[in-house]
PDB file of N, CA and C in Angstrom:
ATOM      1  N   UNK A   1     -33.277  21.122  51.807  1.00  0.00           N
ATOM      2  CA  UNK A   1     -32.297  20.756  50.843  1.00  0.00           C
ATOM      3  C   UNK A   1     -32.331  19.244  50.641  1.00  0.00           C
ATOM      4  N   UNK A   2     -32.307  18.697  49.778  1.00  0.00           N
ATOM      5  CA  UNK A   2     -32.266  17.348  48.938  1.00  0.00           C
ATOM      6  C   UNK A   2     -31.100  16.677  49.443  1.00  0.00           C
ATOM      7  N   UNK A   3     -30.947  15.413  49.665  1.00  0.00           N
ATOM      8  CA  UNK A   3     -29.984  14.891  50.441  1.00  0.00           C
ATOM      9  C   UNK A   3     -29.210  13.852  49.611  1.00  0.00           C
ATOM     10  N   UNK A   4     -28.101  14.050  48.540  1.00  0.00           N
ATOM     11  CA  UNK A   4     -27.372  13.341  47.770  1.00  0.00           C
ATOM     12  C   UNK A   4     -27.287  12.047  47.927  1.00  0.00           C
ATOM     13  N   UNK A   5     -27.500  10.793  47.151  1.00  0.00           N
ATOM     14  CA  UNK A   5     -26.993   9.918  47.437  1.00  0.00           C
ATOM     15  C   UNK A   5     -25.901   9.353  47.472  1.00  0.00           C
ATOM     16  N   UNK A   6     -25.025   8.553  48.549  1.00  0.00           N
ATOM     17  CA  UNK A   6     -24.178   7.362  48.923  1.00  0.00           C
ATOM     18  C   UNK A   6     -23.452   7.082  47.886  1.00  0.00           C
ATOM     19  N   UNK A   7     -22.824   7.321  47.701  1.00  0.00           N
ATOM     20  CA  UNK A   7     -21.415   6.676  46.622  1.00  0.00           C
ATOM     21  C   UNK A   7     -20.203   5.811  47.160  1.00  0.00           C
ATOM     22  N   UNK A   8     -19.939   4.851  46.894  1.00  0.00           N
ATOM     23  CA  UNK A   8     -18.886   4.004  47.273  1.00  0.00           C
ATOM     24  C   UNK A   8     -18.148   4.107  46.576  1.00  0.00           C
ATOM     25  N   UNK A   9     -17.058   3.508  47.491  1.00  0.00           N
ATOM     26  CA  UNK A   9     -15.677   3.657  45.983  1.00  0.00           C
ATOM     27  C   UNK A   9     -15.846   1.914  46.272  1.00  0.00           C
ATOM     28  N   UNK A  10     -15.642   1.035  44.847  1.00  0.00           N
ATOM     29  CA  UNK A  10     -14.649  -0.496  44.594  1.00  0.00           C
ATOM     30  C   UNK A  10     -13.568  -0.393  44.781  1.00  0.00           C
ATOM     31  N   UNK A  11     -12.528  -1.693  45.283  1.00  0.00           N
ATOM     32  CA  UNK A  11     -11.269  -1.638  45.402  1.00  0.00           C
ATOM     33  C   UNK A  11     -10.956  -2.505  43.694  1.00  0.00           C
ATOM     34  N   UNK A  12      -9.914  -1.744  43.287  1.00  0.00           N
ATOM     35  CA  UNK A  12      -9.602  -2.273  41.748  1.00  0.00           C
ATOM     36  C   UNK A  12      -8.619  -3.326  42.269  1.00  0.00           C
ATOM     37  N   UNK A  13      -8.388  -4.631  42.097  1.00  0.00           N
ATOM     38  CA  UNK A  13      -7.512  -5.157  42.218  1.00  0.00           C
ATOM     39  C   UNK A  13      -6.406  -5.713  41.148  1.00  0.00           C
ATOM     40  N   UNK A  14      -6.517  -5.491  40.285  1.00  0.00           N
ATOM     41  CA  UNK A  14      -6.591  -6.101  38.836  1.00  0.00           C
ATOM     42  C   UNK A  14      -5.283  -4.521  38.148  1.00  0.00           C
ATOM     43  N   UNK A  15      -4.378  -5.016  37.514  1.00  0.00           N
ATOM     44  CA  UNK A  15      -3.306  -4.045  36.931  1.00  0.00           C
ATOM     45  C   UNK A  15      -4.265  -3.495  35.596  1.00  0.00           C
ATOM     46  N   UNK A  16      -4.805  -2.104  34.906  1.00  0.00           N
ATOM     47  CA  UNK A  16      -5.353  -1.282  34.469  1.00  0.00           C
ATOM     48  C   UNK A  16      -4.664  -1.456  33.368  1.00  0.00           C
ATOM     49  N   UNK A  17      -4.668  -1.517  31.621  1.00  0.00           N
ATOM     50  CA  UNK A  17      -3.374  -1.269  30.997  1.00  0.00           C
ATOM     51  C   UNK A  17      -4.354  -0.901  30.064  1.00  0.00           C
ATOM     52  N   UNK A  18      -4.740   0.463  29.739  1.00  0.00           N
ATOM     53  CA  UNK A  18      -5.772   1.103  28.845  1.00  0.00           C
ATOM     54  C   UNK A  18      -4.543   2.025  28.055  1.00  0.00           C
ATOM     55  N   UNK A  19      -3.806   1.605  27.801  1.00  0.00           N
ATOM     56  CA  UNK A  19      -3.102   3.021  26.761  1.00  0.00           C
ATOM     57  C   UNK A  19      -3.272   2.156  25.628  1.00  0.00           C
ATOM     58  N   UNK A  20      -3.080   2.644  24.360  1.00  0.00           N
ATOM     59  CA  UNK A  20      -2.969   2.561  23.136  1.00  0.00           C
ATOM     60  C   UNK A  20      -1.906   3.013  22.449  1.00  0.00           C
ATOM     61  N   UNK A  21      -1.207   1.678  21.397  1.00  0.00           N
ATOM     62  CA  UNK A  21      -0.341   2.433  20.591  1.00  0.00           C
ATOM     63  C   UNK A  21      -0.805   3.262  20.124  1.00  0.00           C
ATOM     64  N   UNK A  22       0.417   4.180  19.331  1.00  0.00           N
ATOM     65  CA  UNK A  22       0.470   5.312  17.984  1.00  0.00           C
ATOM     66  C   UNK A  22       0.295   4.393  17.296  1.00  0.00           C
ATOM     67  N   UNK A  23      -0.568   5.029  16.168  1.00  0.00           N
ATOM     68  CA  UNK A  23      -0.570   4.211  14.875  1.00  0.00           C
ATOM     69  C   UNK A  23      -0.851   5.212  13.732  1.00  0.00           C
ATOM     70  N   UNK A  24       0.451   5.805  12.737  1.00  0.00           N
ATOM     71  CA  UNK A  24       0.295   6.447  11.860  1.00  0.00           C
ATOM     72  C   UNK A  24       0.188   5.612  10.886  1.00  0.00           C
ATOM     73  N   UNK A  25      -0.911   6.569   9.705  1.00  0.00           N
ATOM     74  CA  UNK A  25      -0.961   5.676   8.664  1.00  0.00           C
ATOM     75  C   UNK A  25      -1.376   6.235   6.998  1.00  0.00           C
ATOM     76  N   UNK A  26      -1.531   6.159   5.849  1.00  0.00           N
ATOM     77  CA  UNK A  26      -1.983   7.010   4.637  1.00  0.00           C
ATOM     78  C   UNK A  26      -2.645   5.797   3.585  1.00  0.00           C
ATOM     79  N   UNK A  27      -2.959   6.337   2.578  1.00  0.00           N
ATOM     80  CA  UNK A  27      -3.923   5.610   1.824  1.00  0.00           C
ATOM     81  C   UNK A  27      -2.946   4.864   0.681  1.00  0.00           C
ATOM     82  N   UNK A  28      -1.425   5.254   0.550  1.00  0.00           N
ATOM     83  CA  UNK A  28      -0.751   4.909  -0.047  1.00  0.00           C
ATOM     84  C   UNK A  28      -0.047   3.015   0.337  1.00  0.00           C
ATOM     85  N   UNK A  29      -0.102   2.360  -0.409  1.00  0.00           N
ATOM     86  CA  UNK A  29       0.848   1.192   0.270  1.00  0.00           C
ATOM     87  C   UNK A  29       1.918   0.787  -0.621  1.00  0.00           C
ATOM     88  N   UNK A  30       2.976   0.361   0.237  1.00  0.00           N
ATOM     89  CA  UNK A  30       4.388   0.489  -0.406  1.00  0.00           C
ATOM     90  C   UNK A  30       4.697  -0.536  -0.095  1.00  0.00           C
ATOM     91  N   UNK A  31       5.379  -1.115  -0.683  1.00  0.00           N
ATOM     92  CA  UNK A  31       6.362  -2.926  -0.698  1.00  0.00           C
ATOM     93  C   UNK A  31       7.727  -2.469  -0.225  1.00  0.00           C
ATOM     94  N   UNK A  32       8.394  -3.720  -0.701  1.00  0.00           N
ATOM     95  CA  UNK A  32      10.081  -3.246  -0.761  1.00  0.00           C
ATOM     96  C   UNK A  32      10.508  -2.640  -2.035  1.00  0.00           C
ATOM     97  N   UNK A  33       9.540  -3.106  -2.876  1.00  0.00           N
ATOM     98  CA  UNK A  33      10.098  -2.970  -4.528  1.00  0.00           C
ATOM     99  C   UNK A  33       9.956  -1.205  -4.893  1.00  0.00           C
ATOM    100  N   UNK A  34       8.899  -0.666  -4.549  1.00  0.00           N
ATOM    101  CA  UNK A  34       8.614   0.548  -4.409  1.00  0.00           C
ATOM    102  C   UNK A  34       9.428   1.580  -3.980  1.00  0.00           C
ATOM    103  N   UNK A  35      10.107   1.165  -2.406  1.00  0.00           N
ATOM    104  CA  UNK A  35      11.024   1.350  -1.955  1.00  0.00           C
ATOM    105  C   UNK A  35      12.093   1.713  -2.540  1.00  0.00           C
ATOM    106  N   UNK A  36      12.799   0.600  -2.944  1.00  0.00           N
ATOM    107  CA  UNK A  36      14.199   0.496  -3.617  1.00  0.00           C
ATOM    108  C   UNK A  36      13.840   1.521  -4.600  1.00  0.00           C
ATOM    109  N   UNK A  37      13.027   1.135  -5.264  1.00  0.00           N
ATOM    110  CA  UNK A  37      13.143   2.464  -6.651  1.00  0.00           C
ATOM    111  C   UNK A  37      13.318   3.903  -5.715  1.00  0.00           C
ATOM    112  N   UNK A  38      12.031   4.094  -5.315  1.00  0.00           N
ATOM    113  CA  UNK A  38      12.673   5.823  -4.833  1.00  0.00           C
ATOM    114  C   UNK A  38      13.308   5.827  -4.317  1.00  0.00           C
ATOM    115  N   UNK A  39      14.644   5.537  -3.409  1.00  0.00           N
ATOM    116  CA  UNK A  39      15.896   5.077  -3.425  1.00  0.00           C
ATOM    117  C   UNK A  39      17.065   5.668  -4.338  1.00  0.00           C
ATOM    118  N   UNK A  40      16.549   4.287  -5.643  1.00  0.00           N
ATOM    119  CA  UNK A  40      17.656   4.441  -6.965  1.00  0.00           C
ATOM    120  C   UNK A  40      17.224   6.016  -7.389  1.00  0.00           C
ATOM    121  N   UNK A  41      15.631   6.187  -7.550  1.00  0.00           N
ATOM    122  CA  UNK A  41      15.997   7.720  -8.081  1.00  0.00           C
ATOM    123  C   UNK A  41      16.415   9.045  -6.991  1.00  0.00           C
ATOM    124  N   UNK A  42      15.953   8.530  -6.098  1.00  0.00           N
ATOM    125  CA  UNK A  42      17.095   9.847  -4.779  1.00  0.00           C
ATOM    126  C   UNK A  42      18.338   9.783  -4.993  1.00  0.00           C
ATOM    127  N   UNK A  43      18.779   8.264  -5.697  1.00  0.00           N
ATOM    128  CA  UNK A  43      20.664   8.366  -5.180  1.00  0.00           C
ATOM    129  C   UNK A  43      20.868   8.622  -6.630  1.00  0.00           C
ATOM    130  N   UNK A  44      19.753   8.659  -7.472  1.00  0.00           N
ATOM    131  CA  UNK A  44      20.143   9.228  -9.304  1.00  0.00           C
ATOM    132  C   UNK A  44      20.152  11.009  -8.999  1.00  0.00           C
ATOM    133  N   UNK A  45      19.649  11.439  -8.079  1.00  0.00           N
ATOM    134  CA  UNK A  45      19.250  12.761  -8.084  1.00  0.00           C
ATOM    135  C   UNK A  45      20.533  13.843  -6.872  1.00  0.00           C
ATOM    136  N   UNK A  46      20.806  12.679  -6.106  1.00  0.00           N
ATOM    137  CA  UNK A  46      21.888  13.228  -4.877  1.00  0.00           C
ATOM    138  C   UNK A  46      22.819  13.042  -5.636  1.00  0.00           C
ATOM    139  N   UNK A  47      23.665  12.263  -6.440  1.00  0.00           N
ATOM    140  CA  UNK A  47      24.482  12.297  -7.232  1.00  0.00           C
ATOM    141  C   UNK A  47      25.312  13.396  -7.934  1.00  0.00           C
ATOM    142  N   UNK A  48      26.956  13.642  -7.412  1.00  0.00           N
ATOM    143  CA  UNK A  48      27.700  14.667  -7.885  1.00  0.00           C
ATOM    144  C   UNK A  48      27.712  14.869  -9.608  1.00  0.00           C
ATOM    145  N   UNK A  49      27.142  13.792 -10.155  1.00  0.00           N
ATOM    146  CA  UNK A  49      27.695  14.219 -11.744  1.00  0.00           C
ATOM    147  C   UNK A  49      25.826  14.921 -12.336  1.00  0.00           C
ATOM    148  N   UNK A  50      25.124  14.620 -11.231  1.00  0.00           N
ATOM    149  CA  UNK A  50      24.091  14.991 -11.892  1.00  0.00           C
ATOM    150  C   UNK A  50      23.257  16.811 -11.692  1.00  0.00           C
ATOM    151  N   UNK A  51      23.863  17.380 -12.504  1.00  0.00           N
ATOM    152  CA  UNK A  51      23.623  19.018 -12.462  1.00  0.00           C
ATOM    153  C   UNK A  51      22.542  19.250 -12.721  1.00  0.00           C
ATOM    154  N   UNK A  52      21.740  18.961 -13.856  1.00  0.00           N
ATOM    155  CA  UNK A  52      20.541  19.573 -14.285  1.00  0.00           C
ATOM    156  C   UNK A  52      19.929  18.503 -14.530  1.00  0.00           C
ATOM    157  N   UNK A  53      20.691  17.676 -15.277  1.00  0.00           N
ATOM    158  CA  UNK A  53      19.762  16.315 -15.946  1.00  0.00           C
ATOM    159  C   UNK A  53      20.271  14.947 -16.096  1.00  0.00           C
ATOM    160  N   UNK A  54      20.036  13.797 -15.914  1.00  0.00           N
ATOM    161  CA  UNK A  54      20.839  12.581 -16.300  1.00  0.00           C
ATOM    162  C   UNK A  54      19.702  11.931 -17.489  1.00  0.00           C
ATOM    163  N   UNK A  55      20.934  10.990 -18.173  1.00  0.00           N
ATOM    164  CA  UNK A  55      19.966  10.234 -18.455  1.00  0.00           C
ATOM    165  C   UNK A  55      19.941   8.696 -17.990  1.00  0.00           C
ATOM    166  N   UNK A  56      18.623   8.314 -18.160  1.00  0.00           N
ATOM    167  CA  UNK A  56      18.234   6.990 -17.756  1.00  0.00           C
ATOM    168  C   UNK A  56      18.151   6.219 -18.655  1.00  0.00           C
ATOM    169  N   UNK A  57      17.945   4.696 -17.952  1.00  0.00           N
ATOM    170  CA  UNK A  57      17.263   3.366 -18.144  1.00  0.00           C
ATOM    171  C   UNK A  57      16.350   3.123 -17.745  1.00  0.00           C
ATOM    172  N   UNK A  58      14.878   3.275 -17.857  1.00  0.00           N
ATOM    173  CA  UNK A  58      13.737   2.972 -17.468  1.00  0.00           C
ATOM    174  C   UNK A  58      12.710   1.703 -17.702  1.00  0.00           C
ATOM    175  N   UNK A  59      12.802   0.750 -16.675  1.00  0.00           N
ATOM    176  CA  UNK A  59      12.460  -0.651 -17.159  1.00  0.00           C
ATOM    177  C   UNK A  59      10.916  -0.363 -16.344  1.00  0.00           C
ATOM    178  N   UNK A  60      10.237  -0.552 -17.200  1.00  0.00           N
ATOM    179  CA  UNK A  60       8.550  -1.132 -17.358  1.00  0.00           C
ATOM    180  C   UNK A  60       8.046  -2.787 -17.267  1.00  0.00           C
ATOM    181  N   UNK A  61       7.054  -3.061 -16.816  1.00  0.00           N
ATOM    182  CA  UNK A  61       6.404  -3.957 -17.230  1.00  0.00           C
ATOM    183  C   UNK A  61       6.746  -5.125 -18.172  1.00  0.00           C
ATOM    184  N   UNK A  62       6.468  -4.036 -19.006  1.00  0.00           N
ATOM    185  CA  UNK A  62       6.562  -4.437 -20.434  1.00  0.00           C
ATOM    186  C   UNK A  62       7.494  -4.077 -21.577  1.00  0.00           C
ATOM    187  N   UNK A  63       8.327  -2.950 -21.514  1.00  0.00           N
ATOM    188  CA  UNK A  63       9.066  -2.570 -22.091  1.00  0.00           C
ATOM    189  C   UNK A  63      10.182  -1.890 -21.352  1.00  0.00           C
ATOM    190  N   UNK A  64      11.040  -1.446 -22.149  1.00  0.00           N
ATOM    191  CA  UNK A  64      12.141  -0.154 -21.315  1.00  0.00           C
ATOM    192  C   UNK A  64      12.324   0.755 -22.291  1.00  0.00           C
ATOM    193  N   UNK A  65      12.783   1.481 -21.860  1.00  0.00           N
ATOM    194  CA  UNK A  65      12.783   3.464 -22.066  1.00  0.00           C
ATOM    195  C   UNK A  65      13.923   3.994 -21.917  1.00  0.00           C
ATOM    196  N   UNK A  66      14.366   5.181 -22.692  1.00  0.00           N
ATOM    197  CA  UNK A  66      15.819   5.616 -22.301  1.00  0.00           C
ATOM    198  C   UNK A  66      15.243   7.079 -22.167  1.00  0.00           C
ATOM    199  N   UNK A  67      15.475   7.482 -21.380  1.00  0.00           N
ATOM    200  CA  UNK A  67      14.654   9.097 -20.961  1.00  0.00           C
ATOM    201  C   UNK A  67      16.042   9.967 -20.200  1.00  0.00           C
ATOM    202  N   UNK A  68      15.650  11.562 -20.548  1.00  0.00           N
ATOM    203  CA  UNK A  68      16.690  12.149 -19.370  1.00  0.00           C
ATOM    204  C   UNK A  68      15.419  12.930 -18.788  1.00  0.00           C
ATOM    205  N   UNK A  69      15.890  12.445 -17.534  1.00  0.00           N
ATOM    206  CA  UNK A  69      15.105  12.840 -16.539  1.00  0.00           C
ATOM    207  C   UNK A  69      15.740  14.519 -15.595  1.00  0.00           C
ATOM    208  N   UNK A  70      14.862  15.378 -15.333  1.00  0.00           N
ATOM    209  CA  UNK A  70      15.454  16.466 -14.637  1.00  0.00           C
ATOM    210  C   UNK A  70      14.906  17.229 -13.583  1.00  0.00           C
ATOM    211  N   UNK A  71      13.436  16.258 -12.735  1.00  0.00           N
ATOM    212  CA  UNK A  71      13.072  16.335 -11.681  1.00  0.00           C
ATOM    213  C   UNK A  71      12.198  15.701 -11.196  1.00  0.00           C
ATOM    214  N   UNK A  72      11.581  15.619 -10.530  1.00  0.00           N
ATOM    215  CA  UNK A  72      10.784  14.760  -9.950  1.00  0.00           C
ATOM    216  C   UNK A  72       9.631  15.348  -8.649  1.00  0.00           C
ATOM    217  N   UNK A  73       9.048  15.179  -8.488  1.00  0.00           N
ATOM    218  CA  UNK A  73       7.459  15.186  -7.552  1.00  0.00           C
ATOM    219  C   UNK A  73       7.522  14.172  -7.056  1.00  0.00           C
ATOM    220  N   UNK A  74       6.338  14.171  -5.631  1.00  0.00           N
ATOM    221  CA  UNK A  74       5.958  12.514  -4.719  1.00  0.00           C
ATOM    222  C   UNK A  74       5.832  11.666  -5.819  1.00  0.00           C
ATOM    223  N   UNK A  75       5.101  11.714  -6.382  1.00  0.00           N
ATOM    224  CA  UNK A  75       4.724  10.480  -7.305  1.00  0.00           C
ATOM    225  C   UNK A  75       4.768  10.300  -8.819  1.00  0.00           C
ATOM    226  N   UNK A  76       5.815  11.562  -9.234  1.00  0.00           N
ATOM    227  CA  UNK A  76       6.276  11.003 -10.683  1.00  0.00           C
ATOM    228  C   UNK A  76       8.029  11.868 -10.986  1.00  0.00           C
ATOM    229  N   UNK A  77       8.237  11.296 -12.270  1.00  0.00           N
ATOM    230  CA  UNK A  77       9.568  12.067 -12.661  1.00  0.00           C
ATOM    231  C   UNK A  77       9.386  13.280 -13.751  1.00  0.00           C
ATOM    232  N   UNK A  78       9.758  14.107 -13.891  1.00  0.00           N
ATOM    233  CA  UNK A  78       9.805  14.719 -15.213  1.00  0.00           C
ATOM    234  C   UNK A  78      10.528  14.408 -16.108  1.00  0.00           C
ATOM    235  N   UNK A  79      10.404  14.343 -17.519  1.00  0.00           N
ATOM    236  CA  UNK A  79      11.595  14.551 -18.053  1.00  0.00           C
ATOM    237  C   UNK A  79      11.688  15.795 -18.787  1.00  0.00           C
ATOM    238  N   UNK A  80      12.925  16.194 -20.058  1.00  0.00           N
ATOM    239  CA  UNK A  80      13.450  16.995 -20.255  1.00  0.00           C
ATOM    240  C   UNK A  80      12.348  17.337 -21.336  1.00  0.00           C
ATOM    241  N   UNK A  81      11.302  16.729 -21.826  1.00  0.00           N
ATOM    242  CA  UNK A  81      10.355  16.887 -22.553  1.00  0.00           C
ATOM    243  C   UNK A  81       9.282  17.276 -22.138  1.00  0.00           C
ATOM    244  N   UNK A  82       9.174  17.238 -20.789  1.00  0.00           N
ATOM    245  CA  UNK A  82       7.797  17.737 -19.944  1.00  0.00           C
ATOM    246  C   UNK A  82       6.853  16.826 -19.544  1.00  0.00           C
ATOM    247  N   UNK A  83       7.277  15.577 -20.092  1.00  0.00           N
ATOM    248  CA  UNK A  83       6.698  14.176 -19.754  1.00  0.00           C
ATOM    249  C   UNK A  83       6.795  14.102 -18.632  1.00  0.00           C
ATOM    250  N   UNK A  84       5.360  13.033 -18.229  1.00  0.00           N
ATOM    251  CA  UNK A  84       5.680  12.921 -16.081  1.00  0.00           C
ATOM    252  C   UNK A  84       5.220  11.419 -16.555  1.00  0.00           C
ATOM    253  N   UNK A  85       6.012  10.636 -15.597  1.00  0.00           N
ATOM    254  CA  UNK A  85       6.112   9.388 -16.138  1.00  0.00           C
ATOM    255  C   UNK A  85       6.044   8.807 -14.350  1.00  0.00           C
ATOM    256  N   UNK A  86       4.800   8.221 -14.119  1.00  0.00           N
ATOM    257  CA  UNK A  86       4.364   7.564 -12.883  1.00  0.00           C
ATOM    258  C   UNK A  86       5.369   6.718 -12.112  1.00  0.00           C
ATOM    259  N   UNK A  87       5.766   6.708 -10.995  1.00  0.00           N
ATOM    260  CA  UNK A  87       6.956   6.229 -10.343  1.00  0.00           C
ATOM    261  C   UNK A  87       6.338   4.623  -9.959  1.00  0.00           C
ATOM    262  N   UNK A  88       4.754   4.500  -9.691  1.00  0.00           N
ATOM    263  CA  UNK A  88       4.331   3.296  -9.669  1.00  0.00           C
ATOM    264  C   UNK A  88       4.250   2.256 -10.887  1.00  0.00           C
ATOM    265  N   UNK A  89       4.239   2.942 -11.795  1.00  0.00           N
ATOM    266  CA  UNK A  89       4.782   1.819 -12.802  1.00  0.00           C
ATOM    267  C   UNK A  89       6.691   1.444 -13.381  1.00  0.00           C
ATOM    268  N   UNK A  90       6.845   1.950 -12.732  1.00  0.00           N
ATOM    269  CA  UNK A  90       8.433   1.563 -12.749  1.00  0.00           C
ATOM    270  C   UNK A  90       8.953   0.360 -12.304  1.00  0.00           C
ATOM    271  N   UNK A  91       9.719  -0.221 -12.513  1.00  0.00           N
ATOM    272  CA  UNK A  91      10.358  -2.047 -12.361  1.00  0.00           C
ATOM    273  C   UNK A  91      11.145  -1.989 -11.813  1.00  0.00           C
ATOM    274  N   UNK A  92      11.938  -0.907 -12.784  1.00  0.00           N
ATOM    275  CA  UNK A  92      13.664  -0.866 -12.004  1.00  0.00           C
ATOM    276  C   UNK A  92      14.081   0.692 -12.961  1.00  0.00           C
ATOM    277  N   UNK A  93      15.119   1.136 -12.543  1.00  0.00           N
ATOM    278  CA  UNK A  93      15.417   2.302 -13.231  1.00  0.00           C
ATOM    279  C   UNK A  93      17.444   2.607 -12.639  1.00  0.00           C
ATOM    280  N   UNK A  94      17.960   2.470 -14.067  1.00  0.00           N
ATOM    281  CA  UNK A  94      19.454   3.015 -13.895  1.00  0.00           C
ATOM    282  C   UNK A  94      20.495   3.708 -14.768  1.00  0.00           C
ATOM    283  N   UNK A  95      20.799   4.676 -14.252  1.00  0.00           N
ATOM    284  CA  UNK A  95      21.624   5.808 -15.338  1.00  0.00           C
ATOM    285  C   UNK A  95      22.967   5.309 -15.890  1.00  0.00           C
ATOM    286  N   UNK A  96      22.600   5.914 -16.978  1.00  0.00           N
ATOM    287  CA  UNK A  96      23.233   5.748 -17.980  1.00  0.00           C
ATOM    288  C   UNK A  96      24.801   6.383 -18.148  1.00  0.00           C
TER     289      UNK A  96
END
């Protein structure tokens, strides 16, 4: 039979600190400004006067919009026309 070789153990003296944070993450990136809007439209949508539909103020870029809006997806609104109107181009947004 073959005769294994000799293994030593080292004494570690030194404190070990191999863990790693969690780090969740997605392809999406969000500011504060982003924020606040889906926000204003959650608290346009949690809202007691709002049953089926409100209408809005929709500030753009470049212009503003008066829309009634009556649902919404991750990343846009509907309105009552069937329009889906991108939540990333939004500025600011407040009912009317």
């Amino acid at each position: 039979m073959k005769e294994l070789p000799k293994v030593t153990r080292g004494v570690i003296s030194d404190d070990i600190n191999n863990t790693q944070s969690i780090f969740y993450g997605n392809n999406r990136s969000y500011n504060k400004d982003d924020l606040s809007i889906v926000k204003k439209i959650n608290n346009i949508f949690a809202s007691k006067n709002h049953v089926y539909k409100s209408r809005v103020k929709i500030d753009y870029k470049d212009h503003s919009e008066e829309k009634v809006i009556v649902g919404k997806t991750n990343t846009n609104l509907i309105t009552i026309d069937g329009e889906l109107i991108n939540i990333l181009y939004i500025i600011d947004i407040t009912k009317i």
